[in-house]
Protein backbone atom coordinates (compact mmCIF):
# COMPACT_ATOMS: atom_id res chain seq x y z
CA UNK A 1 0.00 0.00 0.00
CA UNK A 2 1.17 3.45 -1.13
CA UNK A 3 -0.33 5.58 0.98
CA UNK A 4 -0.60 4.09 4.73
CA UNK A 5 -3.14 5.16 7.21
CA UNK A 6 -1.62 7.80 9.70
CA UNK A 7 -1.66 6.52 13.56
CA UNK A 8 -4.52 8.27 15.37
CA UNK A 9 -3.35 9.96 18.31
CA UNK A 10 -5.89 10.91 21.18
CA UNK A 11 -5.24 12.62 23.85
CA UNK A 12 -7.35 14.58 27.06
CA UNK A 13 -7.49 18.57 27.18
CA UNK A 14 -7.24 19.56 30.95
CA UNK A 15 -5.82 22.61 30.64
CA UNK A 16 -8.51 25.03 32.07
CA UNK A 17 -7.74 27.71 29.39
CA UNK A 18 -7.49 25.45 26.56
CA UNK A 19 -11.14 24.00 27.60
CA UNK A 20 -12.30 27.68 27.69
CA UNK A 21 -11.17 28.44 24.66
CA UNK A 22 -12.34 25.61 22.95
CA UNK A 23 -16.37 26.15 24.37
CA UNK A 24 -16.30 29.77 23.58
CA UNK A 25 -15.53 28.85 20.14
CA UNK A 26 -18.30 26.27 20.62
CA UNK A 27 -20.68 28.37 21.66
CA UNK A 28 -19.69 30.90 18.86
CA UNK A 29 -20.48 28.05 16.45
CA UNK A 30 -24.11 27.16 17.95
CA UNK A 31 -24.99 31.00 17.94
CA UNK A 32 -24.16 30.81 14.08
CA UNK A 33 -25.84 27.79 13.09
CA UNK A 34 -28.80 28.93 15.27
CA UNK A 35 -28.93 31.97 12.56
CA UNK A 36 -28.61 29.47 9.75
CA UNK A 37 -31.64 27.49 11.24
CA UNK A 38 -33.76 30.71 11.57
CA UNK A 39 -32.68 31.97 8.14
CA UNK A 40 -32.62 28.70 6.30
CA UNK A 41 -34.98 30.00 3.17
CA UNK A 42 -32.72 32.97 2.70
CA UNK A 43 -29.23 31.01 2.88
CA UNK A 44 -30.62 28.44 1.06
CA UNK A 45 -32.15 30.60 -1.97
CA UNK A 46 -28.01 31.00 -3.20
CA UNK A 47 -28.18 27.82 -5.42
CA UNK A 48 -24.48 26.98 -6.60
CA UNK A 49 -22.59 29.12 -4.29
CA UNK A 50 -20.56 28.49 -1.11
CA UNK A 51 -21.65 30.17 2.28
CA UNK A 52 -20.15 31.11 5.66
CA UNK A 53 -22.16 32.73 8.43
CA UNK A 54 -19.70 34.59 10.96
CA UNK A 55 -21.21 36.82 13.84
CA UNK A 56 -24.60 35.64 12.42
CA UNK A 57 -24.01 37.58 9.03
CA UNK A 58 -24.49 35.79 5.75
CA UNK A 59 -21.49 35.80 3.44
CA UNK A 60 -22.17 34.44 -0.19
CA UNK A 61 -19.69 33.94 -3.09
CA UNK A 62 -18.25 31.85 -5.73
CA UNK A 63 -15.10 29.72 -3.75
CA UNK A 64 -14.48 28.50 -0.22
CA UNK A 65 -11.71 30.83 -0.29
CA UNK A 66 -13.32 33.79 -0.94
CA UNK A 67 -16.31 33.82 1.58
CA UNK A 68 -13.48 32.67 4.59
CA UNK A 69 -11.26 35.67 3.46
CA UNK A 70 -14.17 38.04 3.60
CA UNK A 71 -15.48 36.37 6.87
CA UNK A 72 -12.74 36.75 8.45
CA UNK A 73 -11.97 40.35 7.22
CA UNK A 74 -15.35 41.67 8.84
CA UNK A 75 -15.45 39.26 11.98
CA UNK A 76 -11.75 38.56 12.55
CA UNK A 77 -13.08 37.36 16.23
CA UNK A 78 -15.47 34.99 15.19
CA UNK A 79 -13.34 31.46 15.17
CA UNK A 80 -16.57 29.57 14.82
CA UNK A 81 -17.71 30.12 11.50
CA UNK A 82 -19.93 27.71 9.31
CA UNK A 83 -19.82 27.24 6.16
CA UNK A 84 -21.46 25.27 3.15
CA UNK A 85 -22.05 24.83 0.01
CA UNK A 86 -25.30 24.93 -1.66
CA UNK A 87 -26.06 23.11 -4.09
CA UNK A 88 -27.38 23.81 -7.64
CA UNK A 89 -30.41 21.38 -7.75
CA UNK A 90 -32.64 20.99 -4.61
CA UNK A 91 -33.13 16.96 -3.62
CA UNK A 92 -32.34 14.07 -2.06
CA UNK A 93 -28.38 13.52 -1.64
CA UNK A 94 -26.81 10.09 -0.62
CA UNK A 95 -23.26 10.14 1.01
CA UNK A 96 -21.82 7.42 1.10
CA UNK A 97 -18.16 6.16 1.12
């Protein structure tokens, strides 16, 4: 085999300010996916375009790279951003590996 599996590594956070950190971001997250939940028709209506919701604020363009960049220009802070791409056609999807 070429191209080996990498060893998985786990290990426990216990670091107070590392655990902080981590469910601030968390919570950052939740409050922008809430937005997505209560805004669904309107992220939703940008068919073939790639998303990111930072500070619950919709940003809508053409690559991954571009809506990040201007994410992250206007909410530098926000570290738990969520994005997606929406797809062309509306319908069932399958994933499967």
């Amino acid at each position: 085999m070429s191209n080996p599996t990498p060893p998985i590594e786990m290990y426990e956070i216990t670091d107070p300010e590392e655990i902080a950190k981590a469910q601030a971001m968390q919570a950052r997250f939740s409050r922008n996916w809430d937005w997505l939940e209560a805004h669904a028709s309107e992220v939703y209506s940008h068919r073939g375009k790639f998303i990111c919701i930072a500070s619950q604020e919709l940003f809508v363009g053409d690559t991954i790279s571009e809506v990040l960049a201007w994410a992250k220009a206007i909410h530098p802070e926000d570290d738990g951003r969520l994005t997606r791409y929406i797809p062309k056609e509306k319908g069932p999807r399958i994933y499967a590996h």
